[in-house]
Each structure stands twice: as C-alpha cells, then as structure tokens.
C-alpha atoms as a PDB file:
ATOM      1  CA  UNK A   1     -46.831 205.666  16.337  1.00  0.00           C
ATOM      2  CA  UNK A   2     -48.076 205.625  19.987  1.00  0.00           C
ATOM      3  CA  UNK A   3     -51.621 207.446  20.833  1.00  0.00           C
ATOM      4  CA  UNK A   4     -51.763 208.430  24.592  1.00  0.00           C
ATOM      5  CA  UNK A   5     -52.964 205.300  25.855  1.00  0.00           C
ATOM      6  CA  UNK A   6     -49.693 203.545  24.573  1.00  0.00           C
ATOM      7  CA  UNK A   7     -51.834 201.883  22.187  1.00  0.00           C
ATOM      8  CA  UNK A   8     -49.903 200.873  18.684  1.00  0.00           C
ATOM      9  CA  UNK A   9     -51.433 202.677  16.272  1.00  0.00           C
ATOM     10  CA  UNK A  10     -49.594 202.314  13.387  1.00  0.00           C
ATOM     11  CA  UNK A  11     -45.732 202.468  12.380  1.00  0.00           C
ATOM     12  CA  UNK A  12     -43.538 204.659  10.159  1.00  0.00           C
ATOM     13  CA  UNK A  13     -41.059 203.388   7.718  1.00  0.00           C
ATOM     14  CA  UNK A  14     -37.747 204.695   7.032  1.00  0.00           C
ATOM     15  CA  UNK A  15     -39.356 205.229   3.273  1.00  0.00           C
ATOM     16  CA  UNK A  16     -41.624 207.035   4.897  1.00  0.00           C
ATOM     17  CA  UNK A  17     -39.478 209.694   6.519  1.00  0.00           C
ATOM     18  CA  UNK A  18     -37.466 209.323   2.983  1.00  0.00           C
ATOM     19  CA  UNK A  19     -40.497 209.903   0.542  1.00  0.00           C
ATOM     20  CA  UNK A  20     -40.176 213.708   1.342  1.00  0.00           C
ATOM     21  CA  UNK A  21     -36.655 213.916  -0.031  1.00  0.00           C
ATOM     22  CA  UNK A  22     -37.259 211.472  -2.875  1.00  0.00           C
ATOM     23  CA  UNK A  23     -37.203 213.046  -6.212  1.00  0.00           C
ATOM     24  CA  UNK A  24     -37.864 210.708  -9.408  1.00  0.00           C
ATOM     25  CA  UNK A  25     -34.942 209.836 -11.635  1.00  0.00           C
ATOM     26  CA  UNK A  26     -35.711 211.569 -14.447  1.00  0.00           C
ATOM     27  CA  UNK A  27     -35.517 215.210 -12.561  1.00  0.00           C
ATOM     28  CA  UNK A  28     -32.037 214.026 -10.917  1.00  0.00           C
ATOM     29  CA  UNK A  29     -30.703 212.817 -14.073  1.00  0.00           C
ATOM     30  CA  UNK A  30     -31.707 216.218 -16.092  1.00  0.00           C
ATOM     31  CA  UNK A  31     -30.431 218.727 -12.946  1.00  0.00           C
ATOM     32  CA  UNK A  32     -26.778 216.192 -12.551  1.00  0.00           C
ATOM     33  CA  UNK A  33     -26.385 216.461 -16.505  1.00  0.00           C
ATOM     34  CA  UNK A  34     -27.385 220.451 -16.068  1.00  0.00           C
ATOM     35  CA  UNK A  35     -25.916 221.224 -13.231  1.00  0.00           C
ATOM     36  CA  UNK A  36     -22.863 219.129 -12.892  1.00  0.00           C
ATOM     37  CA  UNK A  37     -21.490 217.639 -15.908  1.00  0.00           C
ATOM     38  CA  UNK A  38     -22.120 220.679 -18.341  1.00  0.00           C
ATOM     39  CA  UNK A  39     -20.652 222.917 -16.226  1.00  0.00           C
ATOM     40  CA  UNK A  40     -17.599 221.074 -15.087  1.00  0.00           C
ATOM     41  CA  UNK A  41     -16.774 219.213 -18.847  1.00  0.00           C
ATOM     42  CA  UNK A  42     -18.259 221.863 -21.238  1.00  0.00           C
ATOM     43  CA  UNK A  43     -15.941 220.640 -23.908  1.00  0.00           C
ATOM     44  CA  UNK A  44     -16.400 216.994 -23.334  1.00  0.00           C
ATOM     45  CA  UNK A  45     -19.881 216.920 -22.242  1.00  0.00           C
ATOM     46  CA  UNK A  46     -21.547 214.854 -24.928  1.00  0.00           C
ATOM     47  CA  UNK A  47     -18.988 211.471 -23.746  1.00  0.00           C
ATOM     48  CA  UNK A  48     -20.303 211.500 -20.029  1.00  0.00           C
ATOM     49  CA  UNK A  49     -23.166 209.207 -19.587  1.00  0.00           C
ATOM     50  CA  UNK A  50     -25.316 210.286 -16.838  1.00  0.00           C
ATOM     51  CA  UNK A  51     -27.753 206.973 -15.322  1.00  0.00           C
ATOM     52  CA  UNK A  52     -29.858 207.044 -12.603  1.00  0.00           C
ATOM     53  CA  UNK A  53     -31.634 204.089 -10.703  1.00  0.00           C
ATOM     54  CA  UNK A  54     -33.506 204.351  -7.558  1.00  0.00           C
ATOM     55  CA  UNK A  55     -31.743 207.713  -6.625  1.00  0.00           C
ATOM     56  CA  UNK A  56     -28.353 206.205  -7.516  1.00  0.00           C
ATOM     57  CA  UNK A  57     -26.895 208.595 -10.063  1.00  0.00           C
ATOM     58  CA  UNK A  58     -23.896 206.452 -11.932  1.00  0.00           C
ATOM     59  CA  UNK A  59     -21.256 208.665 -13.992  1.00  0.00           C
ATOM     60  CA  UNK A  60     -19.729 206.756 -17.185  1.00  0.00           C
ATOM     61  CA  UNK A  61     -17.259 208.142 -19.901  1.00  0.00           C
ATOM     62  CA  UNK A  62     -14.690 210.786 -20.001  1.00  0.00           C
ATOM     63  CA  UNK A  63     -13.717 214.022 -19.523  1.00  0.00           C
ATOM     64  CA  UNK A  64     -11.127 216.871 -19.932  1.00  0.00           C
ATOM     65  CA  UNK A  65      -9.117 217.763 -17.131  1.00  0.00           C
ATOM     66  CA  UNK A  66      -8.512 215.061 -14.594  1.00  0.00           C
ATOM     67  CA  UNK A  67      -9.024 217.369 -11.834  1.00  0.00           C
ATOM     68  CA  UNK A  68     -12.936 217.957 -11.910  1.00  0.00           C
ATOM     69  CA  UNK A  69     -13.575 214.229 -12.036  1.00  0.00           C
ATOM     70  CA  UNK A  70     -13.835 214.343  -7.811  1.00  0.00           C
ATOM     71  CA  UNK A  71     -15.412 217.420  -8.153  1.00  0.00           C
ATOM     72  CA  UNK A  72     -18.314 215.759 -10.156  1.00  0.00           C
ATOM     73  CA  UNK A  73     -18.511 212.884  -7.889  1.00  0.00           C
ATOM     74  CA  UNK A  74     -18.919 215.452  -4.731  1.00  0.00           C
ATOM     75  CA  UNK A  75     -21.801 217.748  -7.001  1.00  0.00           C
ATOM     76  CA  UNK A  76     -23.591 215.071  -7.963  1.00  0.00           C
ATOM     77  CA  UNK A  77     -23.475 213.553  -4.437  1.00  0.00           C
ATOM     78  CA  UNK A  78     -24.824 217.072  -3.066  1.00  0.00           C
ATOM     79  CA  UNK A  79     -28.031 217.009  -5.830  1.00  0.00           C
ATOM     80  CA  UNK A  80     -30.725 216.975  -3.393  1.00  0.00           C
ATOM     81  CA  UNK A  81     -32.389 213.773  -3.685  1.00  0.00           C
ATOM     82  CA  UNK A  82     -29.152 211.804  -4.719  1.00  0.00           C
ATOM     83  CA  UNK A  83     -28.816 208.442  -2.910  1.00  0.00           C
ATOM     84  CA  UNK A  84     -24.985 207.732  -4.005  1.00  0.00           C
ATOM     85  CA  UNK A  85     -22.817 208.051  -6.626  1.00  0.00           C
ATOM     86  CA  UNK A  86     -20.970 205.817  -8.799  1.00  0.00           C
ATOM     87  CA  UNK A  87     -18.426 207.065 -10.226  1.00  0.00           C
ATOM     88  CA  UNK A  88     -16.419 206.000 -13.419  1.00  0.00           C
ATOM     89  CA  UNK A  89     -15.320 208.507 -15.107  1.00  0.00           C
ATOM     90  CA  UNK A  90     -11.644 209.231 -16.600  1.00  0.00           C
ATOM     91  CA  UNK A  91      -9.790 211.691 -18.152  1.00  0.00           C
ATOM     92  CA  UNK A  92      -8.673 212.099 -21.383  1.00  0.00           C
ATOM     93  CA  UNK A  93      -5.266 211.083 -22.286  1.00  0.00           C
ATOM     94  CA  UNK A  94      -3.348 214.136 -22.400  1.00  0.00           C
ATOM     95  CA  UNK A  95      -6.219 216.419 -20.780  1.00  0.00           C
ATOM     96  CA  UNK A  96      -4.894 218.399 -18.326  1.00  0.00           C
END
C-alpha cells in the first residue's frame, strides 16, 4: 500500500486477499461429506473417504453409479472455500 505521498507503507499478500475466503478444513470436510457425497452416493456413502489439507479436499473410494463421480468432483470444487479437488473415486463394478 501507497499513502498519498507515494510513500511505501506496507504491502498486501495474496494470503491476505485469500484469508477472507479461507475456511478451516474441518468445516469443508463436514459441508463436502454433507453436502456432496451423501447426497450424490446415499447408498454407498460410508466407502468415500473425504480428506482435506490446506483447502485441498481429496475424494478416495467408491461409489454407485458411475455417472455422479464428475458431478462430485464439480460440487466439491464449488464448496466455498475449496482450493482444488482431487479426485479418485470409482464406481462400483456393475453400478450403473
């Protein structure tokens, strides 16, 4: 930041700008599980890990119906305060 005088008076980090947006791991993991993966794999829930690191929400496991697996990655991408997604989940043989 610049005071009138063009004087340096201190500068702002991109973690900075970020910090309002941040939200702590445990919140994104509880609202992906909630919000995402119980909704989209209520019958195969309980074999989707859910992990999140530094805003990095990581999807593990498997699910019925092949279909939904994008349609995880793009919810849990949308989770306000989600960095990225990894995604690696797969369906179960003979899910539909």
């Amino acid at each position: 930041m610049i005071d009138d005088e063009g004087v340096l008076q201190g500068v702002v980090s991109r973690s900075d700008l970020l910090k309002v947006f941040l939200r702590n791991d445990e919140e994104l993991t509880v609202e992906v599980r909630q919000e995402v993966i119980d909704h989209l794999f209520p019958l195969s829930a309980d074999h989707i890990r859910v992990e999140v690191t530094e805003g990095v929400v990581t999807l593990t496991g498997w699910g019925d119906g092949p279909r939904v697996v994008p349609v995880a990655e793009r919810l849990a991408r949308a989770v306000e305060g989600v960095v990225d997604v990894r995604c690696h989940l797969s369906a179960r043989l003979g899910a539909e």
